[in-house]
N, C-alpha and C. Protein backbone atom coordinates (compact mmCIF):
# COMPACT_ATOMS: atom_id res chain seq x y z
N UNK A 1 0.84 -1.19 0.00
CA UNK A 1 0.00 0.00 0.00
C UNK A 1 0.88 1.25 0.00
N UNK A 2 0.38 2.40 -1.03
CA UNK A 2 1.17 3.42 -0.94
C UNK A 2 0.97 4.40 0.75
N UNK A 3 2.26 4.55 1.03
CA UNK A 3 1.93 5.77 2.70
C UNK A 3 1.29 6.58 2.06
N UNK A 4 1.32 7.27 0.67
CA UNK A 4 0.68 8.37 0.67
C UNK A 4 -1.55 7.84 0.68
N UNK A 5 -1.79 6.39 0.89
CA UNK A 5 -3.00 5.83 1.00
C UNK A 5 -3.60 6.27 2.23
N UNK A 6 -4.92 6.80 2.16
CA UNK A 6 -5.35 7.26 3.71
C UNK A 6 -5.75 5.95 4.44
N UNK A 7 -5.92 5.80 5.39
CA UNK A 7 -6.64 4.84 6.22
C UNK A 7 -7.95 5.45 6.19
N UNK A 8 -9.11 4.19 5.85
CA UNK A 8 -10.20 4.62 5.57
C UNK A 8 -10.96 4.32 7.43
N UNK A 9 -11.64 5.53 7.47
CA UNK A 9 -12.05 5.71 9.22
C UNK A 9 -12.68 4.31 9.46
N UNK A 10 -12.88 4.19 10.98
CA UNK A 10 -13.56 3.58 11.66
C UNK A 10 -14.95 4.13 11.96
N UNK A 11 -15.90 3.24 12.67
CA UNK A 11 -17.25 4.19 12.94
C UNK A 11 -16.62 4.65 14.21
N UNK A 12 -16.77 6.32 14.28
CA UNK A 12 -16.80 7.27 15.36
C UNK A 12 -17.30 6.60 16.65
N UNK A 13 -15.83 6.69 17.65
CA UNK A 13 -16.83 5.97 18.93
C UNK A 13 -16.99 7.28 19.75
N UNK A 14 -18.32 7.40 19.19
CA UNK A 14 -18.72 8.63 20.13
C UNK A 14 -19.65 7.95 21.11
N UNK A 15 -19.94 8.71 22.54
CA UNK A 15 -20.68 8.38 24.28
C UNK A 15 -21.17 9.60 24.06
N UNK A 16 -22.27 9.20 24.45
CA UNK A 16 -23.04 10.85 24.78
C UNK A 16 -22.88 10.81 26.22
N UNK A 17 -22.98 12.30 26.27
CA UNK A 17 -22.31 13.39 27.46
C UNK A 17 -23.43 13.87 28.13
N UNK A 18 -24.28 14.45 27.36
CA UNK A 18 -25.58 15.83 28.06
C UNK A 18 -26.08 16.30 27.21
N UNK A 19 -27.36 16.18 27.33
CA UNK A 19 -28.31 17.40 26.46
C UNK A 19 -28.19 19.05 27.69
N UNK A 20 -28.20 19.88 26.59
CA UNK A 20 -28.00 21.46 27.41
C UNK A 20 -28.87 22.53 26.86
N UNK A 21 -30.01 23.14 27.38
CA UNK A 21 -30.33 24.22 26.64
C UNK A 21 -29.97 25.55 26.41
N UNK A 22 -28.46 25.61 26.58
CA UNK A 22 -27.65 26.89 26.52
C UNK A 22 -26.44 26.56 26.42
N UNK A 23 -25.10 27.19 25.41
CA UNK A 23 -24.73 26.99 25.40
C UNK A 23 -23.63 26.84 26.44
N UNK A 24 -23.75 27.64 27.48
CA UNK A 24 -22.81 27.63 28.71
C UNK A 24 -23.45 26.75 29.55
N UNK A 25 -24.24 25.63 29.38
CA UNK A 25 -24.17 24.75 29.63
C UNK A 25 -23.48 23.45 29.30
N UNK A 26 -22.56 23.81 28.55
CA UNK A 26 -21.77 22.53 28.17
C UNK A 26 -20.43 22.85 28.49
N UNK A 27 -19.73 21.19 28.61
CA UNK A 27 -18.58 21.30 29.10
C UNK A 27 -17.08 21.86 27.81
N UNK A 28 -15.77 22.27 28.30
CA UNK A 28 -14.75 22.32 27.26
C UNK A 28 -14.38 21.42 26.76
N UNK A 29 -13.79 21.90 25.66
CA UNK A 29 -13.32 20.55 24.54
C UNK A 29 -12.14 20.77 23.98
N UNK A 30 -11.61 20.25 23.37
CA UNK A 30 -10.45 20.33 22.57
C UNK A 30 -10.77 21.00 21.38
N UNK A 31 -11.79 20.06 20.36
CA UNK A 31 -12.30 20.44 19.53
C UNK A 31 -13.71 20.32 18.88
N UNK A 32 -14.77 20.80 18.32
CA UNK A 32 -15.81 20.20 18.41
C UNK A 32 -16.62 20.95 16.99
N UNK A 33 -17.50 19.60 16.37
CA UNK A 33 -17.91 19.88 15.32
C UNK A 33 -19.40 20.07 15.30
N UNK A 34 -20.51 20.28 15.06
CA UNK A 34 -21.84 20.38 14.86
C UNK A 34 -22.64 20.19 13.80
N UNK A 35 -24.19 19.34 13.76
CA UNK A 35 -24.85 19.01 13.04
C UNK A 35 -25.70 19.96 13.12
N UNK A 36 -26.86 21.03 12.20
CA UNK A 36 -27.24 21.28 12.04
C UNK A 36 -28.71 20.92 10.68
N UNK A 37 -29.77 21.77 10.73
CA UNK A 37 -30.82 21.22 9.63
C UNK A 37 -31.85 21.14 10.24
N UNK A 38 -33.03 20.95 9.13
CA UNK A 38 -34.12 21.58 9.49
C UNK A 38 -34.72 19.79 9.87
N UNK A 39 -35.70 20.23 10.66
CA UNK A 39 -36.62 18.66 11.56
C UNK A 39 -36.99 17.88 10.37
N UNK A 40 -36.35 16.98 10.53
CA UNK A 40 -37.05 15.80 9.78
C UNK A 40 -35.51 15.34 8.42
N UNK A 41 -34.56 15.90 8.67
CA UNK A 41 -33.27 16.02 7.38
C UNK A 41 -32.58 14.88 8.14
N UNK A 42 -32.88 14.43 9.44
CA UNK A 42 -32.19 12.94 9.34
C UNK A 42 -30.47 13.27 9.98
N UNK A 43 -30.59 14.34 11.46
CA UNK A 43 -29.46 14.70 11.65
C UNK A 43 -29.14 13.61 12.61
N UNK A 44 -30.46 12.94 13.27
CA UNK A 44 -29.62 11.98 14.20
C UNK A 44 -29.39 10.57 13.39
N UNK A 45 -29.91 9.95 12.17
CA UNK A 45 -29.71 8.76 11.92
C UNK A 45 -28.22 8.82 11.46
N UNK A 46 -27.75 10.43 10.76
CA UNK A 46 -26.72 10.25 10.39
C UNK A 46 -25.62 10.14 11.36
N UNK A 47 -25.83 10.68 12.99
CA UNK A 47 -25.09 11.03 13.58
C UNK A 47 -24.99 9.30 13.82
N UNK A 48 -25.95 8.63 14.11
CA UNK A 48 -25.84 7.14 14.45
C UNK A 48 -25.09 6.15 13.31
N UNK A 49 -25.05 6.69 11.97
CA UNK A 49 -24.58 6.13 10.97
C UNK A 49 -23.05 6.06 10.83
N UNK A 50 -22.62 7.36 11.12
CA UNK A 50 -21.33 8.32 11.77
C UNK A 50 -20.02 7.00 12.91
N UNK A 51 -21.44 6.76 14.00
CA UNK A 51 -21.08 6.02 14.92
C UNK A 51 -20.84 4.29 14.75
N UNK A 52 -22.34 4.14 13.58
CA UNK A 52 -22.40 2.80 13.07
C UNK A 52 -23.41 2.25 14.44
N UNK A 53 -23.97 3.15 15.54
CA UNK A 53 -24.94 2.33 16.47
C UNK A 53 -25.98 3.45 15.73
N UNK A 54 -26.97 2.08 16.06
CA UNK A 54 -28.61 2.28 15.58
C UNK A 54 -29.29 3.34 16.80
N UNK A 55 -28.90 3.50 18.04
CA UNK A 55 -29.71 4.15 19.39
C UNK A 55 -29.03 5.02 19.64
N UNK A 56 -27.83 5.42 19.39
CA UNK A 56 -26.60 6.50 20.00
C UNK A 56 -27.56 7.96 20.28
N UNK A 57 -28.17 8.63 19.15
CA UNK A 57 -28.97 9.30 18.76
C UNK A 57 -30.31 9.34 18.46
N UNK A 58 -31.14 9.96 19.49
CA UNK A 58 -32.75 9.20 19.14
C UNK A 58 -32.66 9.74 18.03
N UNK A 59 -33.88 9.08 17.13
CA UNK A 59 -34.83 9.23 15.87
C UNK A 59 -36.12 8.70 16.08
N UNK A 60 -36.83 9.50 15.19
CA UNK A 60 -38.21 9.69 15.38
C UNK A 60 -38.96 9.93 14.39
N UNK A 61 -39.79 9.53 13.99
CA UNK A 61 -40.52 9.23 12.63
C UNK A 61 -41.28 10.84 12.75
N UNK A 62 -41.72 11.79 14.42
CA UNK A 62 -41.95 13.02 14.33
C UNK A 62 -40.93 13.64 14.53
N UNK A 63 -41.16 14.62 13.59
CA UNK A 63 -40.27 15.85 13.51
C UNK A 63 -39.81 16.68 14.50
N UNK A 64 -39.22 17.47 15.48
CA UNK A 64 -38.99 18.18 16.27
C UNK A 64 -38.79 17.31 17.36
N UNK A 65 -38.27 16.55 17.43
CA UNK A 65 -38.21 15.46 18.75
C UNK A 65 -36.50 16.08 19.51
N UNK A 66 -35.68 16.30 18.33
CA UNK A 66 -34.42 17.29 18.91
C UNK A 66 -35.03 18.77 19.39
N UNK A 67 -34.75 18.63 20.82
CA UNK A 67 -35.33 19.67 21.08
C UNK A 67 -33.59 20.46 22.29
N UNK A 68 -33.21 19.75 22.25
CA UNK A 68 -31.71 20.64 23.34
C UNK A 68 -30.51 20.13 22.08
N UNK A 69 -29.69 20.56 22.80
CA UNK A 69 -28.24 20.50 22.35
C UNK A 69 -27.40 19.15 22.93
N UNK A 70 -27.29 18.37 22.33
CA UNK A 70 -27.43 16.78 22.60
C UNK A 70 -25.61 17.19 22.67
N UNK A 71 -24.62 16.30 22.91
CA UNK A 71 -23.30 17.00 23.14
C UNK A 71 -22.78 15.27 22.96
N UNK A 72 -22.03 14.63 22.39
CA UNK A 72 -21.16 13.66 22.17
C UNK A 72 -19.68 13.49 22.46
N UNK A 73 -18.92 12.54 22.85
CA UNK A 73 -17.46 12.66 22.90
C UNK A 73 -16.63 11.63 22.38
N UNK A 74 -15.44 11.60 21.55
CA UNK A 74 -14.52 10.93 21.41
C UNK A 74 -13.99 10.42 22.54
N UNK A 75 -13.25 9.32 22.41
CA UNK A 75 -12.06 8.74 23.53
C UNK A 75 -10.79 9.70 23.46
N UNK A 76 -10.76 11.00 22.40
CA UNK A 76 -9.36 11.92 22.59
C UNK A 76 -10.21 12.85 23.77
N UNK A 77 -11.60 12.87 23.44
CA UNK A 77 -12.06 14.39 24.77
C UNK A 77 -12.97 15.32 23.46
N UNK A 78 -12.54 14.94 22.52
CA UNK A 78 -12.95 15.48 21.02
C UNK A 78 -14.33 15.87 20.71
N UNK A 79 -15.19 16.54 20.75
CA UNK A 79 -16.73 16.35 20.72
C UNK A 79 -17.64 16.95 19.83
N UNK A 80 -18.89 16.15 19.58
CA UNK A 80 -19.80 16.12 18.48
C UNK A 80 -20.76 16.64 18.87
N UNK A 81 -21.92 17.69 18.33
CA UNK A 81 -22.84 18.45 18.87
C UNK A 81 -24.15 18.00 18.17
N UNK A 82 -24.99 17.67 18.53
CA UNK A 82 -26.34 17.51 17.88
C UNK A 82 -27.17 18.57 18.12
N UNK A 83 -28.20 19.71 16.98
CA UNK A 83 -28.62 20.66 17.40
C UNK A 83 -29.90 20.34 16.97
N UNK A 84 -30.90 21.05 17.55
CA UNK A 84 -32.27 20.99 17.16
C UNK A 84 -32.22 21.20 15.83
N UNK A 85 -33.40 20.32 15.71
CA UNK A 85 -33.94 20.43 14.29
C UNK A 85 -35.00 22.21 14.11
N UNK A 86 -34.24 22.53 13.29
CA UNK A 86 -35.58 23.98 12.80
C UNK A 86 -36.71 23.59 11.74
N UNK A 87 -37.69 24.82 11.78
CA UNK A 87 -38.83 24.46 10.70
C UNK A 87 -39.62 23.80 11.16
N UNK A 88 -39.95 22.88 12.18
CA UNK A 88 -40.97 21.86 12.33
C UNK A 88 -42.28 23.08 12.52
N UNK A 89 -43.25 22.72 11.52
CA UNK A 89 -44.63 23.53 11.95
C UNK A 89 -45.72 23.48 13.62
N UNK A 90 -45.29 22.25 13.45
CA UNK A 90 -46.53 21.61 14.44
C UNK A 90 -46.25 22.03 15.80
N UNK A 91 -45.14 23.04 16.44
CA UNK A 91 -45.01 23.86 17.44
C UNK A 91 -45.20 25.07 18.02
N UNK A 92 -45.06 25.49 19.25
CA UNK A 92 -45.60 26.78 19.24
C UNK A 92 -44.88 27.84 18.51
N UNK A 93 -45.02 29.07 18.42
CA UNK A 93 -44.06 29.86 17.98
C UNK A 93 -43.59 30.16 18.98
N UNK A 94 -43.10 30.41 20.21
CA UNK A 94 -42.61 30.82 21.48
C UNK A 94 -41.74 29.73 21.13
N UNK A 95 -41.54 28.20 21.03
CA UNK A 95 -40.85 27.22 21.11
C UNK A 95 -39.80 27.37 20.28
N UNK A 96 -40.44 27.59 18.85
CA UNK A 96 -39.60 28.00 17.66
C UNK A 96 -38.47 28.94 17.59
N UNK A 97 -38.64 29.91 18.27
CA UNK A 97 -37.87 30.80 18.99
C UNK A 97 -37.00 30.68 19.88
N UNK A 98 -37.71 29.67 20.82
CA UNK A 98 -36.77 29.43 21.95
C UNK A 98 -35.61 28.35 20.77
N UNK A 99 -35.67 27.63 20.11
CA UNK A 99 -35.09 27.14 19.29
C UNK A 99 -34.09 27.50 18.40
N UNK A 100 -34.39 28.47 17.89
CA UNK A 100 -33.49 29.70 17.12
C UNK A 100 -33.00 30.16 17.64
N UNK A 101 -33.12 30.67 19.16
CA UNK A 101 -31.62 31.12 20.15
C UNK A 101 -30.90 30.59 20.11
N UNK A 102 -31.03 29.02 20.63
CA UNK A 102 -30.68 28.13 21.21
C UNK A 102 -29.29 27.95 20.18
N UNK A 103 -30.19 27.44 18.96
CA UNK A 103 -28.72 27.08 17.98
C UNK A 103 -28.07 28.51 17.54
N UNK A 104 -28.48 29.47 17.33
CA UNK A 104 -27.74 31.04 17.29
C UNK A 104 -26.57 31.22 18.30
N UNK A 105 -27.54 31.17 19.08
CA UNK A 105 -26.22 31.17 20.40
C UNK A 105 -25.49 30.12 20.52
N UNK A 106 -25.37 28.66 20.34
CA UNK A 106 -24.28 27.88 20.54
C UNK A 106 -23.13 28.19 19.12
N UNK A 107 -23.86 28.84 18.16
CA UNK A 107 -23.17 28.75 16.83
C UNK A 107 -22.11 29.74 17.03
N UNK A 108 -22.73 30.93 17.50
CA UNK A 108 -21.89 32.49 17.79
C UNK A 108 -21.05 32.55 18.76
N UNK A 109 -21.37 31.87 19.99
CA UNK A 109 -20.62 31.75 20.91
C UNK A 109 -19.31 30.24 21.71
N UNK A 110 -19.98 29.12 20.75
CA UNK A 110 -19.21 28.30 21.22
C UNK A 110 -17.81 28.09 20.95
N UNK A 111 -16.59 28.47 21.54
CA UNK A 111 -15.18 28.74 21.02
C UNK A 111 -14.46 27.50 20.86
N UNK A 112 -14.99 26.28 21.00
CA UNK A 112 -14.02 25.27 20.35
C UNK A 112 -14.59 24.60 19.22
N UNK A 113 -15.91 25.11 18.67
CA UNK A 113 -16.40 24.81 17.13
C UNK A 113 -15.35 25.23 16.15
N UNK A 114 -14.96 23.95 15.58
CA UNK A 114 -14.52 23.91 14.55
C UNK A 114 -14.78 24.12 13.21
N UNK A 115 -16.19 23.44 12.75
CA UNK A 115 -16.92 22.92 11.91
C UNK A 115 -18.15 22.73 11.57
N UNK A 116 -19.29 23.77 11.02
CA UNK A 116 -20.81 23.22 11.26
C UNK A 116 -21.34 22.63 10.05
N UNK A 117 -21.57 21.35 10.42
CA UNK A 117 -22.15 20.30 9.42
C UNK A 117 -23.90 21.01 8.94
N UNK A 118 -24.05 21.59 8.12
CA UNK A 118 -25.28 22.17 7.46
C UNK A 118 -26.47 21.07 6.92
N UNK A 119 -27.34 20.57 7.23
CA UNK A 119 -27.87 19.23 6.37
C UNK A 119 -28.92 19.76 5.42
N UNK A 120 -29.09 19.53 4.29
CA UNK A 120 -30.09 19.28 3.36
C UNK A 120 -30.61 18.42 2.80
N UNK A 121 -32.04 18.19 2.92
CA UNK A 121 -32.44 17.02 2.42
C UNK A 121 -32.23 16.88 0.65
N UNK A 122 -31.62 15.95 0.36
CA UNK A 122 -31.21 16.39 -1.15
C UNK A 122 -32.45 15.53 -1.72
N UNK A 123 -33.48 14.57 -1.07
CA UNK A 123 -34.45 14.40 -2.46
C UNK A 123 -35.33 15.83 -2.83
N UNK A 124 -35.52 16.70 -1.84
CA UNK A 124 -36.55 17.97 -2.14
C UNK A 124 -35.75 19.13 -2.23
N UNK A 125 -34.22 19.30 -1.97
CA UNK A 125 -33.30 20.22 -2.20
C UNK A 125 -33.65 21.26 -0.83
N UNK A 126 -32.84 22.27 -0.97
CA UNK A 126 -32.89 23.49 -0.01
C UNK A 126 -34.28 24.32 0.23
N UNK A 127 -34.73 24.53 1.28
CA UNK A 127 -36.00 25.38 1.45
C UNK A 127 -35.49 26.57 1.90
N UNK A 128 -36.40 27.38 1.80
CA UNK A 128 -36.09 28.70 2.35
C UNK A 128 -35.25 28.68 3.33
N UNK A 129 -35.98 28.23 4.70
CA UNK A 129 -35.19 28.28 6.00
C UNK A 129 -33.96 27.54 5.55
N UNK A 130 -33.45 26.74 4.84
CA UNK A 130 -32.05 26.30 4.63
C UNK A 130 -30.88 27.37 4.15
N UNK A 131 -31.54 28.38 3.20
CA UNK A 131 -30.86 29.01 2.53
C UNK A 131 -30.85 29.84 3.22
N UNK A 132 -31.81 30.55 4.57
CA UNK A 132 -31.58 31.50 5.52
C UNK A 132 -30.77 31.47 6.38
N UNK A 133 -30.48 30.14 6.96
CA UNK A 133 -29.52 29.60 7.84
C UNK A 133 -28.24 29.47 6.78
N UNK A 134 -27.69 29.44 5.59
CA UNK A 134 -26.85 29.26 5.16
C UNK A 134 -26.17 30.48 4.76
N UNK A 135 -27.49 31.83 4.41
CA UNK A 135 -27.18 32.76 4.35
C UNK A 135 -26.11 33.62 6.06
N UNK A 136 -27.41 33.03 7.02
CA UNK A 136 -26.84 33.99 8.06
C UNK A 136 -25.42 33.41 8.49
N UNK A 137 -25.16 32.26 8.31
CA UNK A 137 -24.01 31.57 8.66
C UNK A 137 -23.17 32.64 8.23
N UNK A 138 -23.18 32.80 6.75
CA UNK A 138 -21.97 33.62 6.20
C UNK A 138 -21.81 34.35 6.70
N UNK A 139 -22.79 35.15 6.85
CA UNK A 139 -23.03 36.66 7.59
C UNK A 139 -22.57 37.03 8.52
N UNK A 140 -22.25 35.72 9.65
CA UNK A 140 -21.82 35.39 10.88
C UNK A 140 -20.59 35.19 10.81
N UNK A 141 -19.49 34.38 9.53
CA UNK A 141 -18.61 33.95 9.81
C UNK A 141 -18.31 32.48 10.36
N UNK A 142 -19.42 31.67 10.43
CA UNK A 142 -19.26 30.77 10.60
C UNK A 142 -18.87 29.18 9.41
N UNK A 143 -17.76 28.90 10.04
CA UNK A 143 -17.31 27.48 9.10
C UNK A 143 -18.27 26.46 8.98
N UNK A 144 -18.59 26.19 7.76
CA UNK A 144 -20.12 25.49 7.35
C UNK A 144 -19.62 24.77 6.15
N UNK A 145 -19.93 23.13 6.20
CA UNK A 145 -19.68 22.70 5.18
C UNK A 145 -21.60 21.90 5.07
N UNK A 146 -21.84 22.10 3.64
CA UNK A 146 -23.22 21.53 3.55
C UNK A 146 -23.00 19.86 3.33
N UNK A 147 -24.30 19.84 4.17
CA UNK A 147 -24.01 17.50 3.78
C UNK A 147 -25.86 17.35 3.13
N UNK A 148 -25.75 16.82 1.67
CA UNK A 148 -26.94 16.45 1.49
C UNK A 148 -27.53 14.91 1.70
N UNK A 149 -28.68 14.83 2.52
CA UNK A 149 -28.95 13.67 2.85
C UNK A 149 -29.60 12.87 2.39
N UNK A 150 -29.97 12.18 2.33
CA UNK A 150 -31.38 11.11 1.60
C UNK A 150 -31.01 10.40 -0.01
N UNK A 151 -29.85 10.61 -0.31
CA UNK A 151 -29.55 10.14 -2.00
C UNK A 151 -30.12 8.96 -2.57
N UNK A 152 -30.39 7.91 -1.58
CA UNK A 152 -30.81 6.95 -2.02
C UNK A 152 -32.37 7.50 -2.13
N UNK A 153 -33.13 7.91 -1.68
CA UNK A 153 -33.88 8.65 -2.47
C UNK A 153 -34.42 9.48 -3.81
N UNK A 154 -33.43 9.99 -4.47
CA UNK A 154 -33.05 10.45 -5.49
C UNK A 154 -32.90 9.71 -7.01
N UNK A 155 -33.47 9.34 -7.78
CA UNK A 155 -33.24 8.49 -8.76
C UNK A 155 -31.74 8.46 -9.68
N UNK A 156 -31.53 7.29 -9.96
CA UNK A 156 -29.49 7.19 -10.18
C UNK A 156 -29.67 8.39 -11.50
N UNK A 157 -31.13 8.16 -12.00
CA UNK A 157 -31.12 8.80 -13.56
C UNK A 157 -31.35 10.72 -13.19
N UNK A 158 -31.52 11.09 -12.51
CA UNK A 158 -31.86 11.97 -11.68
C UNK A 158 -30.78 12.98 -10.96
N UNK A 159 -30.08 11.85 -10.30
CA UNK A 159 -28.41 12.56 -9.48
C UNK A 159 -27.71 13.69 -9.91
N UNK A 160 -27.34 13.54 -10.97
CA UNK A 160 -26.40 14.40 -11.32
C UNK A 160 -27.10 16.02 -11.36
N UNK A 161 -28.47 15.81 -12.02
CA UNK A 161 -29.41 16.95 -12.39
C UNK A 161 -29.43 17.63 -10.69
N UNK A 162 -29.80 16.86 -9.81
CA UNK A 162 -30.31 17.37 -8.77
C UNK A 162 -29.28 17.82 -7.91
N UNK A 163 -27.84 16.90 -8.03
CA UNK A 163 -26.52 18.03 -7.46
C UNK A 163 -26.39 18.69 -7.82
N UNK A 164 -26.32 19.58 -9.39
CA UNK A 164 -26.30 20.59 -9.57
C UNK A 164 -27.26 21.57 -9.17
N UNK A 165 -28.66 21.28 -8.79
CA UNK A 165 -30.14 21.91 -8.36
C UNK A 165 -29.57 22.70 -7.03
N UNK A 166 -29.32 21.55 -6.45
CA UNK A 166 -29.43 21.73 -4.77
C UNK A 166 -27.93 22.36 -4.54
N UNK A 167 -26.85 22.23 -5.33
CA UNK A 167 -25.41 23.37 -4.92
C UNK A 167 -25.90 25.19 -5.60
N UNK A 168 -26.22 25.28 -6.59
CA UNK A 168 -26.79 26.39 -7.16
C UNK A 168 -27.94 26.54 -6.23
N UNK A 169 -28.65 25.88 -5.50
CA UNK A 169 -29.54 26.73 -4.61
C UNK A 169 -29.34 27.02 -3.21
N UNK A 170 -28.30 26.16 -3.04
CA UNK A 170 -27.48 26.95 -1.87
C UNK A 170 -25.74 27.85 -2.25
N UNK A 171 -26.09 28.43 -3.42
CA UNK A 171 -24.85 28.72 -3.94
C UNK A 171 -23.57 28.31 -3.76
N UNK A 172 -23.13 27.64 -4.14
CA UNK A 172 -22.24 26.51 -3.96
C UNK A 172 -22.08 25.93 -5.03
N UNK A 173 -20.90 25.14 -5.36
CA UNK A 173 -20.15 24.61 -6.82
C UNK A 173 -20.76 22.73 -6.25
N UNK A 174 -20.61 21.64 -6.99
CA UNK A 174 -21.34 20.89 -6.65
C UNK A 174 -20.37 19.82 -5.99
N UNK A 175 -18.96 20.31 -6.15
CA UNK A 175 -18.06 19.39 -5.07
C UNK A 175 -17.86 20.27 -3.78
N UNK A 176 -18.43 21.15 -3.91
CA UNK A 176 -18.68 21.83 -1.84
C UNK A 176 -19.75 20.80 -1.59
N UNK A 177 -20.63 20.46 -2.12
CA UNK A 177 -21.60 19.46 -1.35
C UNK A 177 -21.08 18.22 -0.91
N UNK A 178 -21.44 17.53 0.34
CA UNK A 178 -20.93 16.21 0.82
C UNK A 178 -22.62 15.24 0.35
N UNK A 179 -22.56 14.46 -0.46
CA UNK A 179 -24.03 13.46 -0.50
C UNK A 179 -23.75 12.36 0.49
N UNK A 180 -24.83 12.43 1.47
CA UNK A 180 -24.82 10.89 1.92
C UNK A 180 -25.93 10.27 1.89
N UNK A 181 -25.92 8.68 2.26
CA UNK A 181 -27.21 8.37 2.44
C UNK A 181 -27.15 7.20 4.03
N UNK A 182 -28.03 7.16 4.84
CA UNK A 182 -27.47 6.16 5.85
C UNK A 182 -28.30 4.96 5.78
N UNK A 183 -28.91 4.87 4.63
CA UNK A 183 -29.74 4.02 4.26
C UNK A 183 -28.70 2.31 3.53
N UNK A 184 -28.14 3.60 2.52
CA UNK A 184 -27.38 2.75 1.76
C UNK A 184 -25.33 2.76 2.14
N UNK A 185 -25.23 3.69 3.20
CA UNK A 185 -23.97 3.94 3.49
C UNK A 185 -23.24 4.90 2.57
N UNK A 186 -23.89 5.24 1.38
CA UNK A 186 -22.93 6.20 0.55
C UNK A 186 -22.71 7.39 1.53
N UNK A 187 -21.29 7.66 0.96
CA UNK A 187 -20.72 9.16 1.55
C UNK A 187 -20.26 9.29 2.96
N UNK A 188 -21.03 8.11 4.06
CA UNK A 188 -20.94 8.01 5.29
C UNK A 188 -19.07 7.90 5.79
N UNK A 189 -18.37 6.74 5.06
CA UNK A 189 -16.76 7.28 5.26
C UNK A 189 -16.41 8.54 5.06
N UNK A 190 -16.41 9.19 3.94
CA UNK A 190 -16.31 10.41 3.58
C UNK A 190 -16.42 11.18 4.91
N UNK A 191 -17.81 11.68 4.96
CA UNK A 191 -18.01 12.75 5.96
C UNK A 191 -17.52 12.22 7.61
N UNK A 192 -17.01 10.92 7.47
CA UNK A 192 -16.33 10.29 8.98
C UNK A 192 -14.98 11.19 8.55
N UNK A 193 -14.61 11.01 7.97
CA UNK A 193 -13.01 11.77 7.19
C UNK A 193 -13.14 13.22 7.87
N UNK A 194 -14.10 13.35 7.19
CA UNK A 194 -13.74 15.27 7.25
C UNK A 194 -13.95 15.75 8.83
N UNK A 195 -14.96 14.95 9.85
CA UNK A 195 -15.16 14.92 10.69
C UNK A 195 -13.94 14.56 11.49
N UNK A 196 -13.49 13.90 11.36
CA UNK A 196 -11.90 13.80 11.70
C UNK A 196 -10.78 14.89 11.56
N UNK A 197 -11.00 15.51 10.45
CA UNK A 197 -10.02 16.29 9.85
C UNK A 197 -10.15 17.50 10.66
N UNK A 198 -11.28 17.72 10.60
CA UNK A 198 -11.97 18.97 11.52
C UNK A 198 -11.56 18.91 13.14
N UNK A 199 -11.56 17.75 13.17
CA UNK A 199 -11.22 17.21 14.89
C UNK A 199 -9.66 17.46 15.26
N UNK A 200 -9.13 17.20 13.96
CA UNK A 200 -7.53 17.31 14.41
C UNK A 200 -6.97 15.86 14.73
N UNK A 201 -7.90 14.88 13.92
CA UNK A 201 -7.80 13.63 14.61
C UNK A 201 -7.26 12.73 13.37
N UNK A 202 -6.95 13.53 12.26
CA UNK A 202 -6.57 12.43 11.14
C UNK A 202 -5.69 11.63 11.02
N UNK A 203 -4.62 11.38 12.42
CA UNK A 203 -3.50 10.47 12.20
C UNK A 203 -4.56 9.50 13.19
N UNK A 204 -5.61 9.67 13.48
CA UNK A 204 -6.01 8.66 14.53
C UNK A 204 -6.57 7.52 13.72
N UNK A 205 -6.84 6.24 13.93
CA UNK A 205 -7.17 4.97 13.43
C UNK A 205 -8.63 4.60 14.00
């Protein structure tokens, strides 16, 4: 094997830590990355897909069931953030709000974020609220890489049309997009990679 060959990751052994509804409720880290996306984009199956356990991360066939700041850890101290899902209708607006702080403020203020994982559902592409959150990110300064989810959804005859759809509608070239699916495993090494990379963890095995 050539050294210059990466070692292809392991599933992330991430332990969950604490759900927090503020961000100074959570503990320091070395380094730490975050999932973001609107209710129902499938941030915890991926986070469980990530891990390779089916329970690590609830999921829920209803939408808005992420409701705190779920907090994960590596065996380096390294840690993974799960954030509420936005958009779900079927809540109050007071809730919705309290929701939009919630991830505002861990985004603006948390100082060992490295990395915010953006999710889009790629069979229906970017909605408004995606492109608002992608907008204010910039706006903010915050490091955002987009991950589109659901591909196996997407027809093979279809793919190519709809990466180009969904990078042009979150302005973006169509290799800034990460596709995964946790259905079928596509992309899931990949974004273990970058999740690593982000961590500072890429000589790790």
């Amino acid at each position: 094997m050539s050294p210059y060959t990466p070692a292809v990751p392991g599933p992330l052994q991430l332990t969950f830590v604490r759900s927090a509804t503020s961000v100074d409720q959570l503990p320091d880290s070395p380094a730490e990355v975050a999932f973001v996306g609107r209710s129902n984009v499938g941030k915890s199956s991926l986070i469980n897909a990530l891990a390779n356990r089916k329970q690590l991360a609830q999921v829920s066939n209803t939408p808005g069931r992420t409701q705190l700041i779920n907090l994960f850890t590596l065996p380096s101290g390294a840690t993974v953030v799960d954030l509420p899902g936005y958009g779900y209708a079927a809540v109050p607006g007071r809730v919705k709000q309290h929701w939009q702080e919630m991830i505002e403020g861990y985004l603006l203020d948390r100082e060992p974020l490295m990395q915010t994982f953006v999710l889009v559902d790629g069979e229906i592409g970017p909605t408004k609220l995606d492109v608002q959150m992608l907008s204010w990110a910039r706006a903010s300064g915050i490091a955002h890489t987009v991950v589109a989810t659901k591909m196996d959804k997407v027809k093979s005859s279809k793919r190519q049309t709809r990466k180009r759809e969904l990078a042009q509608g979150c302005s973006l070239e169509v290799g800034d997009v990460v596709w995964v699916s946790t259905t079928t495993g596509t992309g899931i090494e990949d974004l273990r990679s970058l999740v690593l990379a982000h961590l500072g963890e890429t000589r790790r095995k």
